[in-house]
PDB file of N, CA and C in Angstrom:
ATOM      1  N   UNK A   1     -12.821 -12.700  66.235  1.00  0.00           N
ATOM      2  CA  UNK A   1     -13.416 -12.496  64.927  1.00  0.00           C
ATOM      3  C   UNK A   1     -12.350 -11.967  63.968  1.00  0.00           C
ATOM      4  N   UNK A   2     -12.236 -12.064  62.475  1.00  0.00           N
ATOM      5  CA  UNK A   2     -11.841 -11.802  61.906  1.00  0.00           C
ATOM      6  C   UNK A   2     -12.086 -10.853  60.511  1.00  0.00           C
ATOM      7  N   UNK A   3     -11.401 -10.238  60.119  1.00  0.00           N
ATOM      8  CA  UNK A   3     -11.354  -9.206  59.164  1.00  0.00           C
ATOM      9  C   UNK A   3     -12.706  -9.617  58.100  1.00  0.00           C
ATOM     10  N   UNK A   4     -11.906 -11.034  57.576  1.00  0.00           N
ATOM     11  CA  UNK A   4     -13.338 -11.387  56.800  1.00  0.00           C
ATOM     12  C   UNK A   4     -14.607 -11.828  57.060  1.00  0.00           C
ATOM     13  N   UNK A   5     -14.948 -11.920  58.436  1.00  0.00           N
ATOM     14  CA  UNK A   5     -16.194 -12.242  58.819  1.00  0.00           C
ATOM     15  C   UNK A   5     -16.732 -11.071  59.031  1.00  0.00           C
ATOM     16  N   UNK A   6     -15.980  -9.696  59.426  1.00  0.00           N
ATOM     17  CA  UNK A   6     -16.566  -8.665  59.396  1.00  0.00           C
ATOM     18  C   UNK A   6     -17.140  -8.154  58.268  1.00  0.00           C
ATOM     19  N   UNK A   7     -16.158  -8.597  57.524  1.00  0.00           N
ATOM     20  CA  UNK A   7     -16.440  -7.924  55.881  1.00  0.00           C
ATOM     21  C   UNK A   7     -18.192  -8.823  55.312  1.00  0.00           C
ATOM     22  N   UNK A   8     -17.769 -10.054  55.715  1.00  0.00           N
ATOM     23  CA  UNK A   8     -18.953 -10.955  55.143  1.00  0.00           C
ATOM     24  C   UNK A   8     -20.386 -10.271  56.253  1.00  0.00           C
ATOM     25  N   UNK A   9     -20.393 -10.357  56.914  1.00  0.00           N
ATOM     26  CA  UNK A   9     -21.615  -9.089  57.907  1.00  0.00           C
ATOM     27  C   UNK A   9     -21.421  -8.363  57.312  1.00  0.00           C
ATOM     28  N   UNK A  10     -21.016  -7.600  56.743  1.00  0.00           N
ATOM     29  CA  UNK A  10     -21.232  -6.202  56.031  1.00  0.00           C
ATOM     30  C   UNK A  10     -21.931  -6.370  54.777  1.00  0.00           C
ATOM     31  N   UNK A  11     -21.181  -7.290  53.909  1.00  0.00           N
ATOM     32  CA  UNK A  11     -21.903  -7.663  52.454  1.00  0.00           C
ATOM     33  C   UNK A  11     -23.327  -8.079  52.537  1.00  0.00           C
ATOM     34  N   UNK A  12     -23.335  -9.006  53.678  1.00  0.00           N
ATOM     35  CA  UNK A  12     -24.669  -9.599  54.365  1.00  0.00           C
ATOM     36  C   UNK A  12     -25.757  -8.790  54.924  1.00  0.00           C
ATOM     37  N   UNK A  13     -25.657  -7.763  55.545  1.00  0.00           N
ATOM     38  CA  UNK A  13     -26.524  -6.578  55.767  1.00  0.00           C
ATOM     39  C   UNK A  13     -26.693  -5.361  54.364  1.00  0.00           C
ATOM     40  N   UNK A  14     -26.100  -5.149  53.718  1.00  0.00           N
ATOM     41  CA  UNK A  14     -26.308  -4.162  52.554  1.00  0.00           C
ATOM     42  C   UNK A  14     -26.988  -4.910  51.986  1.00  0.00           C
ATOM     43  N   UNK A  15     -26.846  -6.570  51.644  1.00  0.00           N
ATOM     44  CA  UNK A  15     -27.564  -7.391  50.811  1.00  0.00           C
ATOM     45  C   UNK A  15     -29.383  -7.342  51.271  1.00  0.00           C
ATOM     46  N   UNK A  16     -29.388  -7.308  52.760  1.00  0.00           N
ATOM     47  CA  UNK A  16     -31.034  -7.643  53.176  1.00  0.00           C
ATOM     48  C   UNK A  16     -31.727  -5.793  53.226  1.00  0.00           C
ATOM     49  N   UNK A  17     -30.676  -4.675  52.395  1.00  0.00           N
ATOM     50  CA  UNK A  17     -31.393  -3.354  52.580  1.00  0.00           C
ATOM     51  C   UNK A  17     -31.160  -3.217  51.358  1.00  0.00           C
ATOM     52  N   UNK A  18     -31.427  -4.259  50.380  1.00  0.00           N
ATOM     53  CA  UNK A  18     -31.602  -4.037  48.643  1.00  0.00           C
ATOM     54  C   UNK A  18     -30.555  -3.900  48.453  1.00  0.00           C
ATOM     55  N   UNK A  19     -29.245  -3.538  48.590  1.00  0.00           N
ATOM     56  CA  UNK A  19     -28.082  -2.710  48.097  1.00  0.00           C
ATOM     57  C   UNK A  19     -27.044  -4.079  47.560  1.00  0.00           C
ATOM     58  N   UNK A  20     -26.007  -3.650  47.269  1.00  0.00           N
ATOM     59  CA  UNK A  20     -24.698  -4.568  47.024  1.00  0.00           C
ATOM     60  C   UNK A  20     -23.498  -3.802  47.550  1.00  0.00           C
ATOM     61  N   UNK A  21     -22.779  -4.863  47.792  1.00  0.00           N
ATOM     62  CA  UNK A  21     -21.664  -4.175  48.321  1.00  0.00           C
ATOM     63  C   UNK A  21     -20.188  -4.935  47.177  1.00  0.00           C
ATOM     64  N   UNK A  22     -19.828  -4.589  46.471  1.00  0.00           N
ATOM     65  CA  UNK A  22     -18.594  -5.334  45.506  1.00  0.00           C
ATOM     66  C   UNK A  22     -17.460  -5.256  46.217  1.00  0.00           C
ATOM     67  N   UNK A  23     -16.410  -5.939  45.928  1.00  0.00           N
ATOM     68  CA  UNK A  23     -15.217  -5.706  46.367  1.00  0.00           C
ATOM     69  C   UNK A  23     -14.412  -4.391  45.405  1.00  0.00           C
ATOM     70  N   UNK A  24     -13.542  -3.415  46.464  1.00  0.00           N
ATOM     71  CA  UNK A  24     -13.113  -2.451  45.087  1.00  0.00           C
ATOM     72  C   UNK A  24     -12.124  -2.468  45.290  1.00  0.00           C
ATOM     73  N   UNK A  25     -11.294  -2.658  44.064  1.00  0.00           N
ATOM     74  CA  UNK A  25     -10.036  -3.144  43.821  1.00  0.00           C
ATOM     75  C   UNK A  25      -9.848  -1.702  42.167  1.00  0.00           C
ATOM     76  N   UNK A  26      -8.734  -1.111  42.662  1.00  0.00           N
ATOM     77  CA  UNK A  26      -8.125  -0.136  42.048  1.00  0.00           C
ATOM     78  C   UNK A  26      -6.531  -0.241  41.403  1.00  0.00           C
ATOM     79  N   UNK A  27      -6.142  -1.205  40.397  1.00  0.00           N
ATOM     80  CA  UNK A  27      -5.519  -1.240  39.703  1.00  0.00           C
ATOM     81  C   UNK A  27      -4.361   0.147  39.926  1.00  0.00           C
ATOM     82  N   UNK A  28      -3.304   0.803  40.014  1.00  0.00           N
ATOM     83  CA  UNK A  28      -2.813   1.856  40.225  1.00  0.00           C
ATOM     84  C   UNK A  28      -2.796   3.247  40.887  1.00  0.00           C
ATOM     85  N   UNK A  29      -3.624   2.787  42.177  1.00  0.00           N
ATOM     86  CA  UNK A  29      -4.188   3.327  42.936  1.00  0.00           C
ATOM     87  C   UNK A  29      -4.433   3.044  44.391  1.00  0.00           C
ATOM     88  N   UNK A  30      -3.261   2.376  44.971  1.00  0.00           N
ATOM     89  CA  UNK A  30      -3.123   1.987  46.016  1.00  0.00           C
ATOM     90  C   UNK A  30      -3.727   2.369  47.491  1.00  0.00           C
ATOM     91  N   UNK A  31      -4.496   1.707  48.325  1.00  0.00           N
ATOM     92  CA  UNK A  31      -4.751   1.930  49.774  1.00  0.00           C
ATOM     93  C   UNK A  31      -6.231   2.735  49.457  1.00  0.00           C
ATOM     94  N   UNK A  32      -7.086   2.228  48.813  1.00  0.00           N
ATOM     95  CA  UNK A  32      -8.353   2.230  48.577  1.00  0.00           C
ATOM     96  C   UNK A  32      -9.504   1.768  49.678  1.00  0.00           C
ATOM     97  N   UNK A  33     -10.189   1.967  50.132  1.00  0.00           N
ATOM     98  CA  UNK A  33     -11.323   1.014  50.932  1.00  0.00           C
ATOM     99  C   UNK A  33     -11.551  -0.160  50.112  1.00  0.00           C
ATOM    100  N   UNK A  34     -11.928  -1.167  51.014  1.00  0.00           N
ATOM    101  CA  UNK A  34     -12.270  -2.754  50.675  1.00  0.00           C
ATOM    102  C   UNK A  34     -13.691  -2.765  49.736  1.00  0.00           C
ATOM    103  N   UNK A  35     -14.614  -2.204  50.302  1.00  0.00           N
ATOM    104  CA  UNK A  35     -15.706  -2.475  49.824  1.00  0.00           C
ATOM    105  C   UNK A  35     -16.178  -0.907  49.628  1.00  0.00           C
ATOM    106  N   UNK A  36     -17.024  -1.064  48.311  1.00  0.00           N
ATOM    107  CA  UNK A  36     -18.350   0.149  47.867  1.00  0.00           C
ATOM    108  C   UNK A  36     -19.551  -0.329  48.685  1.00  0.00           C
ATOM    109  N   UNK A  37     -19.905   0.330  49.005  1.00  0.00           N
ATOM    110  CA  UNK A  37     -21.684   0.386  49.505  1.00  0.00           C
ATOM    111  C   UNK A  37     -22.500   0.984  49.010  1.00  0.00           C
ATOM    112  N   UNK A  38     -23.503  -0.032  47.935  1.00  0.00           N
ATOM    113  CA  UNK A  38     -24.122   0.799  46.897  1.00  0.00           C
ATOM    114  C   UNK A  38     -25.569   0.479  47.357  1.00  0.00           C
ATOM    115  N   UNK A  39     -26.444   1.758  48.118  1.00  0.00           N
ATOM    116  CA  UNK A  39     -27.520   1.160  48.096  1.00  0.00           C
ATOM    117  C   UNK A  39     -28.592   1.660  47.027  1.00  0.00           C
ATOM    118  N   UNK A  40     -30.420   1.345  47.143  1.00  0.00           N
ATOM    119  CA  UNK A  40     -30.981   2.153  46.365  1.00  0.00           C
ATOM    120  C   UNK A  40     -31.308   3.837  46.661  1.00  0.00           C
ATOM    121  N   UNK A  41     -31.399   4.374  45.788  1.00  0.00           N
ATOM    122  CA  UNK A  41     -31.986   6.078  45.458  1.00  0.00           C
ATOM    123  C   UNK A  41     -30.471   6.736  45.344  1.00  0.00           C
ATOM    124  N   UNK A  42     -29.439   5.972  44.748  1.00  0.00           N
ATOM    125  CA  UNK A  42     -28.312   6.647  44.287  1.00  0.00           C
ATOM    126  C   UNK A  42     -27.603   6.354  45.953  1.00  0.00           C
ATOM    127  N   UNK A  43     -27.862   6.141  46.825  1.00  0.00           N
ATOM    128  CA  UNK A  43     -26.614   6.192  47.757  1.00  0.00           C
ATOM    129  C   UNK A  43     -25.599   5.011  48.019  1.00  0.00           C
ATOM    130  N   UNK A  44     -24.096   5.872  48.130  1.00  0.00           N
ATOM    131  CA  UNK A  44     -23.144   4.815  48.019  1.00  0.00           C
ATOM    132  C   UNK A  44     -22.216   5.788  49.227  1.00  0.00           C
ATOM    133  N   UNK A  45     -21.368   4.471  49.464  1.00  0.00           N
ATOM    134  CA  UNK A  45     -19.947   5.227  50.547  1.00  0.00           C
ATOM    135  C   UNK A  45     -19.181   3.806  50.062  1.00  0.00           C
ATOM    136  N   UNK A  46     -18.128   4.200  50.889  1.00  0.00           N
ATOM    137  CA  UNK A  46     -16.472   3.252  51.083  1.00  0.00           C
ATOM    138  C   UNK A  46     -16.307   3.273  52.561  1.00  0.00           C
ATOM    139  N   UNK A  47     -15.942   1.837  52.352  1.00  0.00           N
ATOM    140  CA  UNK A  47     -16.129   0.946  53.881  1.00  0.00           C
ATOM    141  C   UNK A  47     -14.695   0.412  53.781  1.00  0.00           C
ATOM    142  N   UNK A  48     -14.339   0.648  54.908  1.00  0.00           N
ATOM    143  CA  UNK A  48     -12.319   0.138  54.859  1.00  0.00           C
ATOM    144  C   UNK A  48     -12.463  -0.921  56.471  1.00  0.00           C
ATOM    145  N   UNK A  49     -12.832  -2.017  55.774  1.00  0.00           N
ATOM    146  CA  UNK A  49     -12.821  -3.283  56.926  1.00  0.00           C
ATOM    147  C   UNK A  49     -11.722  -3.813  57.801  1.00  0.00           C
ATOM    148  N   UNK A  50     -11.912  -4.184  58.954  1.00  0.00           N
ATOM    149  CA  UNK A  50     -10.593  -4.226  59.376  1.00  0.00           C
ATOM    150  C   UNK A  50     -10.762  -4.953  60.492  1.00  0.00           C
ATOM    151  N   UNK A  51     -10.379  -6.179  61.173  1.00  0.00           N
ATOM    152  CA  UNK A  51     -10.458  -7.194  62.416  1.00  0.00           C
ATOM    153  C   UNK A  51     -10.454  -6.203  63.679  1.00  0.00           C
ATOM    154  N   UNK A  52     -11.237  -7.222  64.061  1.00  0.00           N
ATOM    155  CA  UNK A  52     -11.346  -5.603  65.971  1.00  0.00           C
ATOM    156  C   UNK A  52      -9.838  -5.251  66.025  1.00  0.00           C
ATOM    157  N   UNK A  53     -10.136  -4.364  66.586  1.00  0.00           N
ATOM    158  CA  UNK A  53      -8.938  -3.261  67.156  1.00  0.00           C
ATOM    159  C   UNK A  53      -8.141  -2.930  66.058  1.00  0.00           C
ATOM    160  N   UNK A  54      -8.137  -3.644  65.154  1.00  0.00           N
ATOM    161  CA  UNK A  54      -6.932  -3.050  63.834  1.00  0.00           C
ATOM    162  C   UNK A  54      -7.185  -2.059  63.403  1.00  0.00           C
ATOM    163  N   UNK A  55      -5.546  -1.375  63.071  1.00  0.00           N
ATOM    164  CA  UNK A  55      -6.005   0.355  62.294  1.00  0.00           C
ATOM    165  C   UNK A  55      -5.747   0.344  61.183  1.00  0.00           C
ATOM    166  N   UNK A  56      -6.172   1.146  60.448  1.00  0.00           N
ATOM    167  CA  UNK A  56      -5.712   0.997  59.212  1.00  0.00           C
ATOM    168  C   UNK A  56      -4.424   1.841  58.563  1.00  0.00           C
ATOM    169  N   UNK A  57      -3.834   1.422  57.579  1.00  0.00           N
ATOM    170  CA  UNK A  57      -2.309   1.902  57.515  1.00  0.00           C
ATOM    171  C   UNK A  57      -2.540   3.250  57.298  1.00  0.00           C
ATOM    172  N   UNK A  58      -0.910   4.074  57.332  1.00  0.00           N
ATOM    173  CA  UNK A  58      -0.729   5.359  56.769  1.00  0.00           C
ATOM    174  C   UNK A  58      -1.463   5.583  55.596  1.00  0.00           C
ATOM    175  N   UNK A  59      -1.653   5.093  54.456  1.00  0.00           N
ATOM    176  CA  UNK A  59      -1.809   5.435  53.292  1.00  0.00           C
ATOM    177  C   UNK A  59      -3.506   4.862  53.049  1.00  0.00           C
ATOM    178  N   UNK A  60      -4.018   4.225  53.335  1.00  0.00           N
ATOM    179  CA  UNK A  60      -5.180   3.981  53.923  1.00  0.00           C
ATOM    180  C   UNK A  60      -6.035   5.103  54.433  1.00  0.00           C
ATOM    181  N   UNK A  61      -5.495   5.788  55.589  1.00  0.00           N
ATOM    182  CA  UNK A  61      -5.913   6.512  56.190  1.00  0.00           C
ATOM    183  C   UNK A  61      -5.918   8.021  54.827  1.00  0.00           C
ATOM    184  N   UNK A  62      -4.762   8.203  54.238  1.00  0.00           N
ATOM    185  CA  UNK A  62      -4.905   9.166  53.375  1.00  0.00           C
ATOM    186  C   UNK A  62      -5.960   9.261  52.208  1.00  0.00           C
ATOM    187  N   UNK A  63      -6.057   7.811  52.083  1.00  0.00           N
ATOM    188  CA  UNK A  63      -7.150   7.633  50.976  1.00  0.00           C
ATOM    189  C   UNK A  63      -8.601   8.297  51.636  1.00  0.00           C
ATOM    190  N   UNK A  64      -8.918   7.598  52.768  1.00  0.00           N
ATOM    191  CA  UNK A  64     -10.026   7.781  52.811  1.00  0.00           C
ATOM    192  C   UNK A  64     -10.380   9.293  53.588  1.00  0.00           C
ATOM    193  N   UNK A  65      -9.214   9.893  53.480  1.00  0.00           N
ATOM    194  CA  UNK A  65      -9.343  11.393  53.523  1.00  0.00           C
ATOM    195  C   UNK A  65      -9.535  12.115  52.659  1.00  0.00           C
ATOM    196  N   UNK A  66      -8.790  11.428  51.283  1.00  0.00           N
ATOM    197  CA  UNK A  66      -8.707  12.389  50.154  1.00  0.00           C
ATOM    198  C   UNK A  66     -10.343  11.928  49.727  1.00  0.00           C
ATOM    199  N   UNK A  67     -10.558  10.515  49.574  1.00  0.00           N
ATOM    200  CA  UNK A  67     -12.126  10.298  49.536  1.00  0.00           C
ATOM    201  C   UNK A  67     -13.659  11.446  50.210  1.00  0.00           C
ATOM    202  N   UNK A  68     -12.849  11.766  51.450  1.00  0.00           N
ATOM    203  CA  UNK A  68     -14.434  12.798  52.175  1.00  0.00           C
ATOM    204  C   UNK A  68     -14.028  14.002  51.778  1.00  0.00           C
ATOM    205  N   UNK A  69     -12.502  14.121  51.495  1.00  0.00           N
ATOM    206  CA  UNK A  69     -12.390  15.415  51.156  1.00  0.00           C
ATOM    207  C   UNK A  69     -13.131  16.084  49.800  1.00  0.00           C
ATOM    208  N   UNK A  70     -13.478  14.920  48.908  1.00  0.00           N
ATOM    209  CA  UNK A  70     -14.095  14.889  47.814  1.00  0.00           C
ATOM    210  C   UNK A  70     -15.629  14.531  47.589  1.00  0.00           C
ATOM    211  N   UNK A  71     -15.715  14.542  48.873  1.00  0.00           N
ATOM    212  CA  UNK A  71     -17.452  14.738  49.580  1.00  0.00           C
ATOM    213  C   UNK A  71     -18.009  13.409  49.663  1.00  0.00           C
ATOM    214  N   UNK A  72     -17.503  12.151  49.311  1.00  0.00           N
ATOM    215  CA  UNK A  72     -17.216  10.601  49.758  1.00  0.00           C
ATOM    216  C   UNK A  72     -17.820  10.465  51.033  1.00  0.00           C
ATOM    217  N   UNK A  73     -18.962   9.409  51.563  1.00  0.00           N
ATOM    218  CA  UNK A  73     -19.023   9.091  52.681  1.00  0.00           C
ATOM    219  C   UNK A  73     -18.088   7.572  52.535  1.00  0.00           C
ATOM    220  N   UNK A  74     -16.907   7.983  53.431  1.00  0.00           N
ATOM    221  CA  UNK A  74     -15.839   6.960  53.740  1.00  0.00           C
ATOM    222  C   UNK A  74     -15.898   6.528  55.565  1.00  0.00           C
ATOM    223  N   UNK A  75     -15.676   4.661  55.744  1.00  0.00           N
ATOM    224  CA  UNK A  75     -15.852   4.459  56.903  1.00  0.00           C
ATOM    225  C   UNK A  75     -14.932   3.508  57.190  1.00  0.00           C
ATOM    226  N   UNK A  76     -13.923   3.341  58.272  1.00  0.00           N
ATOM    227  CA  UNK A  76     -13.247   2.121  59.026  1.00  0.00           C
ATOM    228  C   UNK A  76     -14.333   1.461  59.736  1.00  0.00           C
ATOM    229  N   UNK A  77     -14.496   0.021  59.366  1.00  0.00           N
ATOM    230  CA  UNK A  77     -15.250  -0.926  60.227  1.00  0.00           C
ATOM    231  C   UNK A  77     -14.089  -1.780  60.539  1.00  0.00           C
ATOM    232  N   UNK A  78     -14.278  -2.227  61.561  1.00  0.00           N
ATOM    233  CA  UNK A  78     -13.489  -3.034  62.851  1.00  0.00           C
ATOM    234  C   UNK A  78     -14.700  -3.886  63.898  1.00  0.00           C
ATOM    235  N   UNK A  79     -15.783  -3.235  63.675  1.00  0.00           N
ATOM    236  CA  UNK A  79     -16.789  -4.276  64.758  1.00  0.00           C
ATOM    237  C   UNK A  79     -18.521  -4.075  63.746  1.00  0.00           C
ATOM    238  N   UNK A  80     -18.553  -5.578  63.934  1.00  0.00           N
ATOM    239  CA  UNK A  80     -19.929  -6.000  63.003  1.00  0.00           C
ATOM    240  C   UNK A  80     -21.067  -4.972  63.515  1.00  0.00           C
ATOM    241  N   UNK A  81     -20.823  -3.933  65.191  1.00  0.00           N
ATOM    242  CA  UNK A  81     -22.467  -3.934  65.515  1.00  0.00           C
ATOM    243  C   UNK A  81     -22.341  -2.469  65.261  1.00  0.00           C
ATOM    244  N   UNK A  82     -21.146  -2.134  64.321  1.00  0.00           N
ATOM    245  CA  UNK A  82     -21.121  -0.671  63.673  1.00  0.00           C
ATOM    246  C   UNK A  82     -22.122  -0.706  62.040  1.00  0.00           C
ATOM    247  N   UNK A  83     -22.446  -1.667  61.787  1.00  0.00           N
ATOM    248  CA  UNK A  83     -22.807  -1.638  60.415  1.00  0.00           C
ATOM    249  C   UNK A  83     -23.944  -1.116  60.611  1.00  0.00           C
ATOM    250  N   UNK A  84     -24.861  -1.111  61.235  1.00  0.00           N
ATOM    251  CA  UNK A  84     -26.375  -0.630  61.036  1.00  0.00           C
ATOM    252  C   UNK A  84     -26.269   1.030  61.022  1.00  0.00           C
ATOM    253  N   UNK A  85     -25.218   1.298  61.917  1.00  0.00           N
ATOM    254  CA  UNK A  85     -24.660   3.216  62.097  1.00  0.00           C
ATOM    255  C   UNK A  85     -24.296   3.463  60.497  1.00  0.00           C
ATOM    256  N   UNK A  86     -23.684   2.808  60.057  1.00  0.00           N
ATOM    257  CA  UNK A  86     -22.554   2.678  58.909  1.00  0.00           C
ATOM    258  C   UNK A  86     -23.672   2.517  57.770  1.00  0.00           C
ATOM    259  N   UNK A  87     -24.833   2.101  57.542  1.00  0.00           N
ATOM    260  CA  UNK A  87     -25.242   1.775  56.341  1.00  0.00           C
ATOM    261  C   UNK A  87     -26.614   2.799  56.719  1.00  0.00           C
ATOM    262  N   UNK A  88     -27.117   3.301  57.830  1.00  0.00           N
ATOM    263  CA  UNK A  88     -28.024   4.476  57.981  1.00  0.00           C
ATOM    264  C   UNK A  88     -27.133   5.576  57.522  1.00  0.00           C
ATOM    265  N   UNK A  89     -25.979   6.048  58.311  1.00  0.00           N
ATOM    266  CA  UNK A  89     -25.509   7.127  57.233  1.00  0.00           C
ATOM    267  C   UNK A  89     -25.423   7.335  55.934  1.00  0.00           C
ATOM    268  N   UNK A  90     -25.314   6.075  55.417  1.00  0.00           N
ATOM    269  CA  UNK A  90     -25.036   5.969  53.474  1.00  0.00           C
ATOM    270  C   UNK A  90     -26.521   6.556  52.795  1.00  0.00           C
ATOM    271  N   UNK A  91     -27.751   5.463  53.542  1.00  0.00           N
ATOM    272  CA  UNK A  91     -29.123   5.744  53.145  1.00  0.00           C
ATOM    273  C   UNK A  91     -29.492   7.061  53.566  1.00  0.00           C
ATOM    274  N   UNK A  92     -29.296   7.738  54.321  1.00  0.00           N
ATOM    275  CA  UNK A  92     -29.440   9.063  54.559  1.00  0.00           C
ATOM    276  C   UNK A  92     -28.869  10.104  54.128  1.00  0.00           C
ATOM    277  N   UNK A  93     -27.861  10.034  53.486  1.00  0.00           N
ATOM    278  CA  UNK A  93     -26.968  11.175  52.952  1.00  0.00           C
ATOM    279  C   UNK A  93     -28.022  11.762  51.742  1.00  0.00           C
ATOM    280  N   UNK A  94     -27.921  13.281  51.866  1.00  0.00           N
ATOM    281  CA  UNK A  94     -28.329  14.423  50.471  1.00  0.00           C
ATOM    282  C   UNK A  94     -27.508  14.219  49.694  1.00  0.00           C
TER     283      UNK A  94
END
């Protein structure tokens, strides 16, 4: 499997729980997560997609630290049968 079929399961499940998922792309702001996860009643996180077993880079990894550090629910996906874990945490967050 590949990076973008993971990603497309992901867009594909936020899509059937009302939500959207956009691509986020940050102009001067390098090593961002791939996708927002925006569902309804205000909840959103950052999803950093990635083909099985792949890690994600140094600076990657910093982002999505400085992201939770800033109270961000931020997530590495690497396997499609993480998304249902991955999109209950988003809908559940206070």
């Amino acid at each position: 499997m590949r990076e973008r079929q993971v990603e497309q399961a992901l867009v594909k499940a936020v899509k059937t729980r009302d939500g959207i998922c956009p691509k986020f792309v940050s102009p001067g702001l390098a090593g961002v997560p791939d996708r927002l996860v925006l569902m309804p009643n205000g909840k959103m996180g950052f999803v950093e997609v990635k083909a099985p077993s792949k890690k994600p880079r140094a600076l990657q990894l910093y982002r999505i630290k400085q992201f939770r550090d800033l109270g961000f629910k931020c997530f590495v996906l690497d396997d499609v049968s993480e998304i249902g874990g991955i999109l209950h945490e988003i809908e559940n967050q206070v």
